[in-house]
N, C-alpha and C. Protein backbone atom coordinates (compact mmCIF):
# COMPACT_ATOMS: atom_id res chain seq x y z
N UNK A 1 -76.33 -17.66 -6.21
CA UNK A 1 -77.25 -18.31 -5.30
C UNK A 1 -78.08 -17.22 -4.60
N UNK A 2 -79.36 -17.10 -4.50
CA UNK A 2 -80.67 -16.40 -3.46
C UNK A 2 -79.90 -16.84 -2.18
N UNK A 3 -80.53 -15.30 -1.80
CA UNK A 3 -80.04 -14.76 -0.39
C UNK A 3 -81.15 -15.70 0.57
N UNK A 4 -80.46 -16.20 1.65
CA UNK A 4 -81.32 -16.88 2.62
C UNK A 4 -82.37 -15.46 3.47
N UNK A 5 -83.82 -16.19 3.82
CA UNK A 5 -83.76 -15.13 4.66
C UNK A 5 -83.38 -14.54 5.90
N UNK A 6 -84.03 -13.25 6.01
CA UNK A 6 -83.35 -12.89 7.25
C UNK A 6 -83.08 -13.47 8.81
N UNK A 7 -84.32 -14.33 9.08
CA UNK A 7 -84.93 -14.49 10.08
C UNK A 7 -83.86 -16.04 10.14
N UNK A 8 -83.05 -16.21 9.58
CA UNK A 8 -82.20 -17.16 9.34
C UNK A 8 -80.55 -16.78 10.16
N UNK A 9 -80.49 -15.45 10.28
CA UNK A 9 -79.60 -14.74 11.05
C UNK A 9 -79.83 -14.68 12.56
N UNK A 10 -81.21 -14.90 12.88
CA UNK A 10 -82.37 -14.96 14.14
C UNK A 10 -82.48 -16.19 14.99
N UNK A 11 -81.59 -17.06 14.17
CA UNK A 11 -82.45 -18.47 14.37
C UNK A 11 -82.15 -18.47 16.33
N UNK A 12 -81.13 -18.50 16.99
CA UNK A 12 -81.35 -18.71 18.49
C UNK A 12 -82.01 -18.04 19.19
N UNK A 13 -81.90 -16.65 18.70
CA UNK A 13 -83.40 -16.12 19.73
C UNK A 13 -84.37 -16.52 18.89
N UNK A 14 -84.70 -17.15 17.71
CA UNK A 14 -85.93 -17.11 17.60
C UNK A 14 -86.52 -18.69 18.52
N UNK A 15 -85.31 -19.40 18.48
CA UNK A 15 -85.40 -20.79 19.36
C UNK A 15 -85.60 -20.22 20.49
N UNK A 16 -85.27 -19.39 21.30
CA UNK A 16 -85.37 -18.86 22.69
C UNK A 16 -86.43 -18.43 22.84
N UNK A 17 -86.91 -17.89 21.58
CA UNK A 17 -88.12 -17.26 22.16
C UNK A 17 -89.41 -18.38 21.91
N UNK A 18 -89.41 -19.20 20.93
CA UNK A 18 -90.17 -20.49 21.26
C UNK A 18 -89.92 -21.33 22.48
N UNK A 19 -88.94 -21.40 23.03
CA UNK A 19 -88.78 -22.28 23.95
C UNK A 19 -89.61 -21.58 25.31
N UNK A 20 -89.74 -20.19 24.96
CA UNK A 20 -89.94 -19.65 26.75
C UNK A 20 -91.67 -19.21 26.06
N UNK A 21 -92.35 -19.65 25.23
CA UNK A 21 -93.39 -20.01 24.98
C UNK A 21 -94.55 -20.89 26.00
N UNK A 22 -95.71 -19.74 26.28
CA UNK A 22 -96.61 -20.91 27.54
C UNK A 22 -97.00 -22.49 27.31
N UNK A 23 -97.63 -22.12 25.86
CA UNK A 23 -97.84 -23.60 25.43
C UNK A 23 -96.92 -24.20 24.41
N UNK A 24 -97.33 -25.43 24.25
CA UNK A 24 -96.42 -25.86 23.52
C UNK A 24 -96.87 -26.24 22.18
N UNK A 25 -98.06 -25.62 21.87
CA UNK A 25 -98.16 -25.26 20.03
C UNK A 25 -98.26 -24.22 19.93
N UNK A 26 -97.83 -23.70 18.65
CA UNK A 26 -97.60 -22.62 18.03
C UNK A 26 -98.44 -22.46 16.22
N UNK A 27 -99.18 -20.99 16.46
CA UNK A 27 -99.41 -20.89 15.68
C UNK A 27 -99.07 -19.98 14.23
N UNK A 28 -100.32 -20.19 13.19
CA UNK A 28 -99.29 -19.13 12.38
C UNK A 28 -99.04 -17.47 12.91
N UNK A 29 -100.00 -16.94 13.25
CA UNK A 29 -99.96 -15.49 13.55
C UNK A 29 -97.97 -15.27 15.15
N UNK A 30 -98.43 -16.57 15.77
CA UNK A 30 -97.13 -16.52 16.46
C UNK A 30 -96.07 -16.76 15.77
N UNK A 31 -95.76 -17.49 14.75
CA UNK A 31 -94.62 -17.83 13.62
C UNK A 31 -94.64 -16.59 12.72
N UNK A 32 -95.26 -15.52 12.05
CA UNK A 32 -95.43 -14.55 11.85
C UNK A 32 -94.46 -13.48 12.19
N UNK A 33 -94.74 -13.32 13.99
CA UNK A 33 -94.60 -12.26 14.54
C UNK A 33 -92.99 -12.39 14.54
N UNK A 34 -92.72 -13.99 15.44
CA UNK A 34 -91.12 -14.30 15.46
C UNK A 34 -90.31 -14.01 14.34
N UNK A 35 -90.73 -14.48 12.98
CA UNK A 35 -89.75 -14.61 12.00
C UNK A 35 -90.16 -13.56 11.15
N UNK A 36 -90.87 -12.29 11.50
CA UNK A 36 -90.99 -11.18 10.74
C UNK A 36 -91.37 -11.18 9.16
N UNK A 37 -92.19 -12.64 8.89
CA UNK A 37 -92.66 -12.57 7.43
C UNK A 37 -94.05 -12.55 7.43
N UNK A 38 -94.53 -12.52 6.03
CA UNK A 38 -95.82 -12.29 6.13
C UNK A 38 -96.58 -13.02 6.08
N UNK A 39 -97.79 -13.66 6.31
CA UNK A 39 -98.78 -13.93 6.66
C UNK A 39 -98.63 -15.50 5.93
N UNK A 40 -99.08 -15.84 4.51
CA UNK A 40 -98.41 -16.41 3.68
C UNK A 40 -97.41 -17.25 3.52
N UNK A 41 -96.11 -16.36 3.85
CA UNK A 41 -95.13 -17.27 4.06
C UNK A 41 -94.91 -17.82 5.44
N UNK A 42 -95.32 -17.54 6.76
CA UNK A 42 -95.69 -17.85 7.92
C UNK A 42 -96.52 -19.41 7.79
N UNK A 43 -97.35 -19.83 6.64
CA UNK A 43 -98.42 -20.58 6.79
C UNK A 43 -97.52 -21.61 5.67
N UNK A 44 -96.87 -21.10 4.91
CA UNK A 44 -96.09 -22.15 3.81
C UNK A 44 -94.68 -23.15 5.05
N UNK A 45 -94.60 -21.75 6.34
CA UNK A 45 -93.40 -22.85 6.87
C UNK A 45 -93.88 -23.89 7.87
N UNK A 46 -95.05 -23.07 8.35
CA UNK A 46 -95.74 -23.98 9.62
C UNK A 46 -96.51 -25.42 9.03
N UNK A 47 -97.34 -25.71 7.74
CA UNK A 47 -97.79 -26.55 7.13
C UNK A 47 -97.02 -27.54 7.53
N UNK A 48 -95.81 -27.86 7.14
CA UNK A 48 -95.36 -29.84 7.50
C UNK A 48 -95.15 -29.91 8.59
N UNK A 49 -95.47 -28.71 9.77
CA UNK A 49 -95.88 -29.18 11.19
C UNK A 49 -96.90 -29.61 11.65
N UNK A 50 -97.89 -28.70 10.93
CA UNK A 50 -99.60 -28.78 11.86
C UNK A 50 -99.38 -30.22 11.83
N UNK A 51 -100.14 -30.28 13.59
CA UNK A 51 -100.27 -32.01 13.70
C UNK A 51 -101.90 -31.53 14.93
N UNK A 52 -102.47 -30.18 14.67
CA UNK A 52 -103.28 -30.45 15.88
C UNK A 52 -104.72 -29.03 15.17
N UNK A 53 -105.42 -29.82 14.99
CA UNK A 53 -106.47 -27.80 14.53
C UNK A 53 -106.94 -27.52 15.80
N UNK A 54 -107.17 -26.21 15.47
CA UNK A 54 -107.93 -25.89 17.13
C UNK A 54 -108.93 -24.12 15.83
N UNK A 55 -110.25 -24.91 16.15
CA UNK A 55 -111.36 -24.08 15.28
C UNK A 55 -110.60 -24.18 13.51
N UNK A 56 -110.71 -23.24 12.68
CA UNK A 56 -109.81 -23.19 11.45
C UNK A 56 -108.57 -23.29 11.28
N UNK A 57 -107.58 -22.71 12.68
CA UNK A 57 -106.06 -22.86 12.64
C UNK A 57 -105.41 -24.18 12.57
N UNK A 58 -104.71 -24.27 11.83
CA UNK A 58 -103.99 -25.53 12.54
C UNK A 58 -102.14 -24.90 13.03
N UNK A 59 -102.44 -25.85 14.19
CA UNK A 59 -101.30 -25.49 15.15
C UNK A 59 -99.94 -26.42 15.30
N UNK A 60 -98.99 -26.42 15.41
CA UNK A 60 -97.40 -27.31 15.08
C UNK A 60 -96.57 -27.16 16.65
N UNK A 61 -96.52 -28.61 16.66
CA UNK A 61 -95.87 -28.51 18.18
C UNK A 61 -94.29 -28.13 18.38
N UNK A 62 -94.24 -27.33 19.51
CA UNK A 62 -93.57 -26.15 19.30
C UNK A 62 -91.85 -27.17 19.01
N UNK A 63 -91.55 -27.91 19.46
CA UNK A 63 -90.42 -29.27 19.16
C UNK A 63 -90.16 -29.12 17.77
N UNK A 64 -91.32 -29.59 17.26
CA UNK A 64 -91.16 -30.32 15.95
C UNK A 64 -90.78 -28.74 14.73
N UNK A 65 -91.96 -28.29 15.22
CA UNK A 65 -91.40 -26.60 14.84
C UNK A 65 -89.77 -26.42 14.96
N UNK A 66 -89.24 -26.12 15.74
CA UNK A 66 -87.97 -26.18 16.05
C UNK A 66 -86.85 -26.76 15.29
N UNK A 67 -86.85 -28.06 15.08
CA UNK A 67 -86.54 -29.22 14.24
C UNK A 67 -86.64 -28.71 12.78
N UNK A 68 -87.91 -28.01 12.34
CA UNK A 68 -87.69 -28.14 10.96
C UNK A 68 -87.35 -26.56 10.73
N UNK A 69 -87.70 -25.39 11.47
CA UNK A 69 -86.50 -24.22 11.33
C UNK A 69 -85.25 -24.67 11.45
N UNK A 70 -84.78 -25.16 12.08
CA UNK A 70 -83.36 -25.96 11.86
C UNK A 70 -83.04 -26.35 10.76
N UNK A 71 -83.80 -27.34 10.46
CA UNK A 71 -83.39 -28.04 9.19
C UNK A 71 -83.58 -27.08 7.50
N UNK A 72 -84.54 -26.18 7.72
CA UNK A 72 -84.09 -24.91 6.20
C UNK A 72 -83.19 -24.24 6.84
N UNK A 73 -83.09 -23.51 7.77
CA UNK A 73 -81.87 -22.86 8.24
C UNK A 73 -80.54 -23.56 7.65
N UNK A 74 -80.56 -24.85 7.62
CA UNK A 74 -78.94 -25.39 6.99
C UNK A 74 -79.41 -26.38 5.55
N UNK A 75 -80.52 -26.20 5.21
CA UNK A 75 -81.00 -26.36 3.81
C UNK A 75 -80.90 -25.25 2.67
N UNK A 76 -81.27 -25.60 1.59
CA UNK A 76 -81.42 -24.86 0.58
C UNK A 76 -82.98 -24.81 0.36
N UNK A 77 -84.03 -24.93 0.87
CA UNK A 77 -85.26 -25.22 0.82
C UNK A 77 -86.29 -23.81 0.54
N UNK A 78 -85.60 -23.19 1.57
CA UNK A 78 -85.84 -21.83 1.85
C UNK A 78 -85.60 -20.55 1.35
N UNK A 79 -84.83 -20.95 0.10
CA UNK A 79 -84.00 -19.40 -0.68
C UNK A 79 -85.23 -18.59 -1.08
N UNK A 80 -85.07 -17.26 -0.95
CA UNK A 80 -86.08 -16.52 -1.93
C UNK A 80 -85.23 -16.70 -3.47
C-alpha cells in the first residue's frame, strides 16, 4: 500500500492552525503553505470545497475544509 502523505501526520495543528485563521475562507496559496505541498496538489484538495470565488480564486469555507481533511486523512483517497 502508498505511503499516506505527510501532512497527514500534521493533521491537529494543521486544524489549529485553520481554526485560529482571521477569516473563515481559505485559500489555495493558504492550503499550500499549511500542508507543505505544491501548488497543484493544494488546488486538487481544495476543489470539492470552493463554494465562494473572490476575482480568479476560488475559496472553501474554512469548516467544510476541515471536514474533508478529515475525511482523506482516514480515507484511502489520498495515497501517493
Amino acid at each position: 500500500m502508498p505511503d499516506k502523505p505527510t501532512w497527514y501526520g500534521r493533521l491537529d495543528e494543521i486544524i489549529a492552525e485553520l481554526n485560529s485563521l482571521r477569516w473563515p475562507w481559505v485559500d489555495r496559496e493558504t492550503l499550500q503553505s499549511l500542508l507543505k505541498v505544491g501548488r497543484r496538489r493544494a488546488q486538487q484538495i481544495l476543489q470539492p470545497c470552493v463554494g465562494r470565488q473572490i476575482g480568479a480564486n476560488g475559496v472553501a469555507d474554512r469548516e467544510e475544509l476541515i471536514a474533508h481533511l478529515t475525511r482523506l486523512a482516514v480515507g484511502d483517497e489520498a495515497h501517493y
